[in-house]
Protein backbone atom coordinates (compact mmCIF):
# COMPACT_ATOMS: atom_id res chain seq x y z
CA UNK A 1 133.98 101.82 -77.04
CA UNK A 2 135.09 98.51 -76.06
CA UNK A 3 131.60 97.27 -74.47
CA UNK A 4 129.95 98.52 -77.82
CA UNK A 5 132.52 96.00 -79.64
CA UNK A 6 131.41 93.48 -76.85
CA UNK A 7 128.18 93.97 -77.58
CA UNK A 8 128.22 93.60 -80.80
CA UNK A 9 130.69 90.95 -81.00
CA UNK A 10 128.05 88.71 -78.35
CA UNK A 11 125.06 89.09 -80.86
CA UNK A 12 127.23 88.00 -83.54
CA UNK A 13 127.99 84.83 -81.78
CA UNK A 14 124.05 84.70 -80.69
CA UNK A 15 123.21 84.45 -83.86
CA UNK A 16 126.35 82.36 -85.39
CA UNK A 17 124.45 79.61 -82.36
CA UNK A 18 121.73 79.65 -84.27
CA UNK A 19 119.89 81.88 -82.09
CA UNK A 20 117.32 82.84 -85.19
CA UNK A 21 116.23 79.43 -85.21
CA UNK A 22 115.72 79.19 -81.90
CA UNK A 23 113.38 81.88 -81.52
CA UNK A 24 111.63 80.84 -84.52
CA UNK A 25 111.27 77.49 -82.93
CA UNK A 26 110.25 79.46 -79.62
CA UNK A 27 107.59 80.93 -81.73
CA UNK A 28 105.96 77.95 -83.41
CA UNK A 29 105.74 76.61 -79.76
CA UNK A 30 103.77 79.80 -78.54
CA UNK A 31 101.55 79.40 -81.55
CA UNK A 32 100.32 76.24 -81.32
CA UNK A 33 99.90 75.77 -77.99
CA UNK A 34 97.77 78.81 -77.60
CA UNK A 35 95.55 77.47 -80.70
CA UNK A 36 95.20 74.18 -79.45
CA UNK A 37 94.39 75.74 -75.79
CA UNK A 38 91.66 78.00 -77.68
CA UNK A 39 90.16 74.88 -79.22
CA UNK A 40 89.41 73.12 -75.84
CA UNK A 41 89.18 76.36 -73.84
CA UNK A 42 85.32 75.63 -73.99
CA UNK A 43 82.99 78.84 -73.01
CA UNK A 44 85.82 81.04 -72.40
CA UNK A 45 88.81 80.27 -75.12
CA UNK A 46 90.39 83.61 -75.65
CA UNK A 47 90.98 83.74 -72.05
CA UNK A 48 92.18 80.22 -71.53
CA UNK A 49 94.41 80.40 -74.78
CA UNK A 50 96.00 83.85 -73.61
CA UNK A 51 96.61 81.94 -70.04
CA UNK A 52 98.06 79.10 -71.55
CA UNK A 53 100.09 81.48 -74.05
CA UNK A 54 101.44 83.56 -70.31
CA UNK A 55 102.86 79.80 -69.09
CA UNK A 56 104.53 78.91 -72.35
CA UNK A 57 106.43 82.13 -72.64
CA UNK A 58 107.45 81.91 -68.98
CA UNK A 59 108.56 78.66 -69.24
CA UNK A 60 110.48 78.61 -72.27
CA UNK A 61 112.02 81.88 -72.04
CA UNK A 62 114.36 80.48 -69.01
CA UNK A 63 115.65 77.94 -71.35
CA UNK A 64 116.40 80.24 -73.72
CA UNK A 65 118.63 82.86 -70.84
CA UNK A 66 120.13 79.76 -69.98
CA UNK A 67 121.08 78.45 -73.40
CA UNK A 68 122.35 81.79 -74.23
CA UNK A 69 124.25 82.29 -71.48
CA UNK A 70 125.98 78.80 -71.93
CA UNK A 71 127.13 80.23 -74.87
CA UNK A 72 128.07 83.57 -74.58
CA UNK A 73 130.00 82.98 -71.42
CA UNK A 74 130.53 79.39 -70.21
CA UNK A 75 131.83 78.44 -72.85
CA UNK A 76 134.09 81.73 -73.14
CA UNK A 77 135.65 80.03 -69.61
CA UNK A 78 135.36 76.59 -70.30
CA UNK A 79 136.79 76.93 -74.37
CA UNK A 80 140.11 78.96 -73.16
CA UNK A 81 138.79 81.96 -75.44
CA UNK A 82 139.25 83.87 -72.71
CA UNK A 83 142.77 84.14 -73.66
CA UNK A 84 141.90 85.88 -76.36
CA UNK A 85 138.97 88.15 -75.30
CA UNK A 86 140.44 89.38 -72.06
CA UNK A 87 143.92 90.76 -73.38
CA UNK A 88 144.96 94.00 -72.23
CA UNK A 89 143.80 96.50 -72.50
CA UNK A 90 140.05 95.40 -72.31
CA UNK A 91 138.94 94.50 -69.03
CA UNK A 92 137.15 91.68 -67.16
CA UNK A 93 133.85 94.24 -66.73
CA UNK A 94 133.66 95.54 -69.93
CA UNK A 95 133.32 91.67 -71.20
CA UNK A 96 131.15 90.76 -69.07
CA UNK A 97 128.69 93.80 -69.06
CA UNK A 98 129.05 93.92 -72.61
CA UNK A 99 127.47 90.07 -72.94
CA UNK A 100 124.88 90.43 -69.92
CA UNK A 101 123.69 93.41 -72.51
CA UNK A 102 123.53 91.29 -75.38
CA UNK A 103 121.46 88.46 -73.47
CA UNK A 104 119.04 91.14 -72.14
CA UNK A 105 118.19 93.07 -75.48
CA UNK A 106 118.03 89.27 -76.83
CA UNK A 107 115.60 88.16 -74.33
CA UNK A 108 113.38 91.38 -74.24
CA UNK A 109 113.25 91.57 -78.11
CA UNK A 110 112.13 87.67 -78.05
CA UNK A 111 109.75 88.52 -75.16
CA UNK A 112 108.37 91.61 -76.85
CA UNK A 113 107.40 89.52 -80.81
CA UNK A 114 105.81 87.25 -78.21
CA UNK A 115 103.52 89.44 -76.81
CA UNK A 116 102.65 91.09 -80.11
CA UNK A 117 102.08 87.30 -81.27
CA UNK A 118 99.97 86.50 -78.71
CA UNK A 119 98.20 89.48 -78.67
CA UNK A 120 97.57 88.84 -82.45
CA UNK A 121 96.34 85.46 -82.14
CA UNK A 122 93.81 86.04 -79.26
CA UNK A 123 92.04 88.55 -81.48
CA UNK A 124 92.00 86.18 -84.05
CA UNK A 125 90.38 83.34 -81.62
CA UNK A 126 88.18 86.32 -80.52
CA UNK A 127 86.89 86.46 -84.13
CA UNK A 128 85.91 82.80 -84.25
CA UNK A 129 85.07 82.21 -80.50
CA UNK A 130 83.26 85.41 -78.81
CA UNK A 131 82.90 84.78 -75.41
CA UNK A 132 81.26 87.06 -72.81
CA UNK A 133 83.78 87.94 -70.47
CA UNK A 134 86.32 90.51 -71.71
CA UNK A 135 90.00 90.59 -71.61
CA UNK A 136 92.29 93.50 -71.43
CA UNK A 137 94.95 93.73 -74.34
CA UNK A 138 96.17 97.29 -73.89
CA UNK A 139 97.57 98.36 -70.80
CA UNK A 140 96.84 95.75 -68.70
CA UNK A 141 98.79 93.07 -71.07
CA UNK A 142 101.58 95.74 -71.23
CA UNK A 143 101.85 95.65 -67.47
CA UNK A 144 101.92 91.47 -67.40
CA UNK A 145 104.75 91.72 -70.14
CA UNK A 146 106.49 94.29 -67.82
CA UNK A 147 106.50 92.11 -65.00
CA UNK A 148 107.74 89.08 -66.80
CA UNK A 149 110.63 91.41 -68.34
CA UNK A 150 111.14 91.79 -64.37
CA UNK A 151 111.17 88.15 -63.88
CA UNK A 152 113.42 87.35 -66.78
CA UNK A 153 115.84 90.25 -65.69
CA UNK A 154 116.54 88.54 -62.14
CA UNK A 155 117.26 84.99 -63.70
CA UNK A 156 119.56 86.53 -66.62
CA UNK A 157 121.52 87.76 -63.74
CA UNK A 158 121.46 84.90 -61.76
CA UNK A 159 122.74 82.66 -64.63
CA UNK A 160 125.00 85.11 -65.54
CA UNK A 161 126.77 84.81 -62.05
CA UNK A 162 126.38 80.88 -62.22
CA UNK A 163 128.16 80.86 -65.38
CA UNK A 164 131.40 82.71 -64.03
CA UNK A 165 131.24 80.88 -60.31
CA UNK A 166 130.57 77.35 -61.78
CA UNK A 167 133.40 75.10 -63.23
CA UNK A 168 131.12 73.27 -65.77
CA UNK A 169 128.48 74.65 -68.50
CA UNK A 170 125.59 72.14 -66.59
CA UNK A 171 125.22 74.02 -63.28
CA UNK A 172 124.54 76.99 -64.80
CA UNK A 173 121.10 75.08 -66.30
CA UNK A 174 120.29 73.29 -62.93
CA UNK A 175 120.95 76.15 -60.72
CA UNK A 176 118.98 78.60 -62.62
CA UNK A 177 115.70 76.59 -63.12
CA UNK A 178 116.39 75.38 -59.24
CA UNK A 179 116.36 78.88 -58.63
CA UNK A 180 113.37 79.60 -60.67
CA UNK A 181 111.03 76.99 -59.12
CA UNK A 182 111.58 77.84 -55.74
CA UNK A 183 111.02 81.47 -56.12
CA UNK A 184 107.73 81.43 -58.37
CA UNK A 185 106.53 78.92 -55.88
CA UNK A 186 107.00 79.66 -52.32
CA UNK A 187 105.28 82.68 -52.01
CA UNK A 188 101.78 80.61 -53.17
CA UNK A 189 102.93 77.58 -51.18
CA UNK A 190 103.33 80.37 -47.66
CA UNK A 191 99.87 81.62 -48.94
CA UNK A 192 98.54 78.72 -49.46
CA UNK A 193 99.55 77.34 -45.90
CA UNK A 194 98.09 80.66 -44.34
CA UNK A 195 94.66 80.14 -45.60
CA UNK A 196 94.31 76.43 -44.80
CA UNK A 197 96.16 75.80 -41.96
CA UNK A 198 94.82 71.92 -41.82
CA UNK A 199 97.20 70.66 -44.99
CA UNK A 200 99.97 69.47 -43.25
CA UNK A 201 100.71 68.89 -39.39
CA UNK A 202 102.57 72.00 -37.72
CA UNK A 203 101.96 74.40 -40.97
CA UNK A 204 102.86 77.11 -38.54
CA UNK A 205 106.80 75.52 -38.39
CA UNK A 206 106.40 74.96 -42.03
CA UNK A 207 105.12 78.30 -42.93
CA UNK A 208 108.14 79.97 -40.76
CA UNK A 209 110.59 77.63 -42.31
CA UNK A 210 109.37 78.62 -45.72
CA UNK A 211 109.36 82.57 -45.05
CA UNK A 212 113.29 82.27 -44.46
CA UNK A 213 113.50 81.85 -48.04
CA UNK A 214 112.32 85.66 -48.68
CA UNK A 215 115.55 86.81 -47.21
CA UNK A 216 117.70 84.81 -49.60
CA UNK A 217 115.51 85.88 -52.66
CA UNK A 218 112.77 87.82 -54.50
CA UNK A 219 109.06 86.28 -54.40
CA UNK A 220 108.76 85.61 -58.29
CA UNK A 221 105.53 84.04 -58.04
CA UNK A 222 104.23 87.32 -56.97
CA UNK A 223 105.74 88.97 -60.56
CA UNK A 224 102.66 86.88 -62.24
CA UNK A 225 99.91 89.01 -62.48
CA UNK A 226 98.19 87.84 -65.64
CA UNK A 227 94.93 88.09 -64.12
CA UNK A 228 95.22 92.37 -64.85
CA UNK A 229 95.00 90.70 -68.54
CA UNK A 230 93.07 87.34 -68.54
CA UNK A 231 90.16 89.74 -66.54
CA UNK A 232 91.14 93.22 -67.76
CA UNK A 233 90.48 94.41 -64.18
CA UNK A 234 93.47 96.88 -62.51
CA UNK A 235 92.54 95.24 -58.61
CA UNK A 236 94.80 91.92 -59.42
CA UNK A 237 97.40 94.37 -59.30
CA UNK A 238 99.23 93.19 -55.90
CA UNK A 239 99.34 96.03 -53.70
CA UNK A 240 102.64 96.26 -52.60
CA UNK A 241 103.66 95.84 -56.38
CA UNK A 242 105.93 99.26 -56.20
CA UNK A 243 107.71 97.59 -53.35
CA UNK A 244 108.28 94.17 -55.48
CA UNK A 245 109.45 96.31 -58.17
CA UNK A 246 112.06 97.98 -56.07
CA UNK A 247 113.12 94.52 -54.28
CA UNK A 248 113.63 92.58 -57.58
CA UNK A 249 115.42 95.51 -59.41
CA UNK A 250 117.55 95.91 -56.14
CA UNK A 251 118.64 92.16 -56.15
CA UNK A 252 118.94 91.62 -59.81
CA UNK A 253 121.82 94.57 -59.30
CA UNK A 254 123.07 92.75 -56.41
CA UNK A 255 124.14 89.81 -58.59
CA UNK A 256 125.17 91.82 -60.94
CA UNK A 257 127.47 93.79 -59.07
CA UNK A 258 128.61 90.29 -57.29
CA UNK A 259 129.30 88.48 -60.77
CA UNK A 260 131.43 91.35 -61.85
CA UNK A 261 133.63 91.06 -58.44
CA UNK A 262 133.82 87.61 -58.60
CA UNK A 263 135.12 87.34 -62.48
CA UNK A 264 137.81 90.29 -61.36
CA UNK A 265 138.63 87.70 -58.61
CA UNK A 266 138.43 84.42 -60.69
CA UNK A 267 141.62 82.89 -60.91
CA UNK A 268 142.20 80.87 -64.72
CA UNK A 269 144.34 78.11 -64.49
């Protein structure tokens, strides 16, 4: 009962910060710069438009966890409401659970209208731009927008830990995207390295440097398979993609499970 009222009571303040307007603004952003990638996407602009449309939402849909988890809990620390929303007899968990719920429906709703968005304005550059290669829009643009649920799911948990561990509102921005560009990008960067070993001097060292890195966190770069869409073909799929699955579900619950121990531990002075 009482993480239903948390629930509830987090969307309220969502959308008392103006979260409608954000999304709407999240939107607009989506929509033109997919249009304007169509119109310079030259033999091919449904595919480059639904590419560019794949970065935008990836990008901007951080921002959005973060801002909403400023909100919803920073600033619960940071404002003293705590003194108000932890009185017995509703626990720590139950608050904190109940507003890491109402940031995930949030996100996955926004991320959701922006797939059927994009979806609806590729077919509609389709219609004025035919180009010869085919893209996939059913299942295999289902499967992208699954992955990047995947994605968003590991830094909503991340931030939410930040937010309870960090004494100001800022570090839970800086952490998070720090997070986020080292984990979409070293995987590509050790790949990278492997097939051209004549970059750098000792790429060996730096590729074994690198690869500690996937025992601290999930390889998000390897979450992007837009290709499955942008070429409709199933063989982008990576092929350890069940274990990927498994490994970023398994530390998304890790953080979880730590950010709930470490707000029944946190000490407010």
């Amino acid at each position: 009962m009482y993480f239903f009222n948390d629930f509830i009571i987090a969307l309220r303040l969502a959308f008392r910060a103006k979260f409608a307007l954000m999304a709407s603004g999240l939107l607009l952003v989506v929509l033109v710069a997919t249009l304007l990638s169509a119109y310079f996407g030259g033999r091919q602009p449904a595919t480059v438009a639904l590419d560019v449309g794949f970065s935008t939402i990836r990008l901007l849909l951080p921002l959005m966890i973060v801002l909403l988890v400023q909100e919803l809990l920073s600033r619960e620390f940071d404002k003293r409401y705590y003194l108000n929303s932890l009185t017995y007899p509703r626990s720590r968990s139950r608050l904190l659970l109940g507003r890491f719920a109402a940031i995930l429906v949030l996100i996955l709703v926004q991320l959701l209208v922006l797939g059927l968005l994009l979806i609806g304005l590729v077919k509609f550059i389709s219609g004025f731009y035919p180009q010869a290669a085919s893209i996939g829009l059913g299942q295999p643009f289902a499967i992208v927008i699954f992955f990047i649920a995947l994605d968003l799911l590991v830094l909503i948990t991340l931030a939410t830990l930040l937010s309870v561990v960090a004494s100001t509102p800022s570090f839970v921005l800086i952490g998070t995207f720090g997070f986020m560009l080292v984990a979409r990008s070293y995987g590509a960067i050790l790949e990278l390295l492997g097939k051209n070993t004549g970059l750098v001097n000792g790429a060996d060292g730096y590729r074994a440097s690198l690869g500690v890195l996937g025992y601290f966190m999930p390889d998000l770069g390897a979450l992007d398979v837009r290709m499955l869409a942008l070429y409709g073909k199933v063989e982008f799929l990576p092929a350890d993609w069940i274990w990927l699955l498994l490994s970023c579900l398994g530390y998304a619950g890790s953080l979880l499970a730590l950010a709930l121990w470490a707000l029944q531990h946190k000490r407010f002075v």
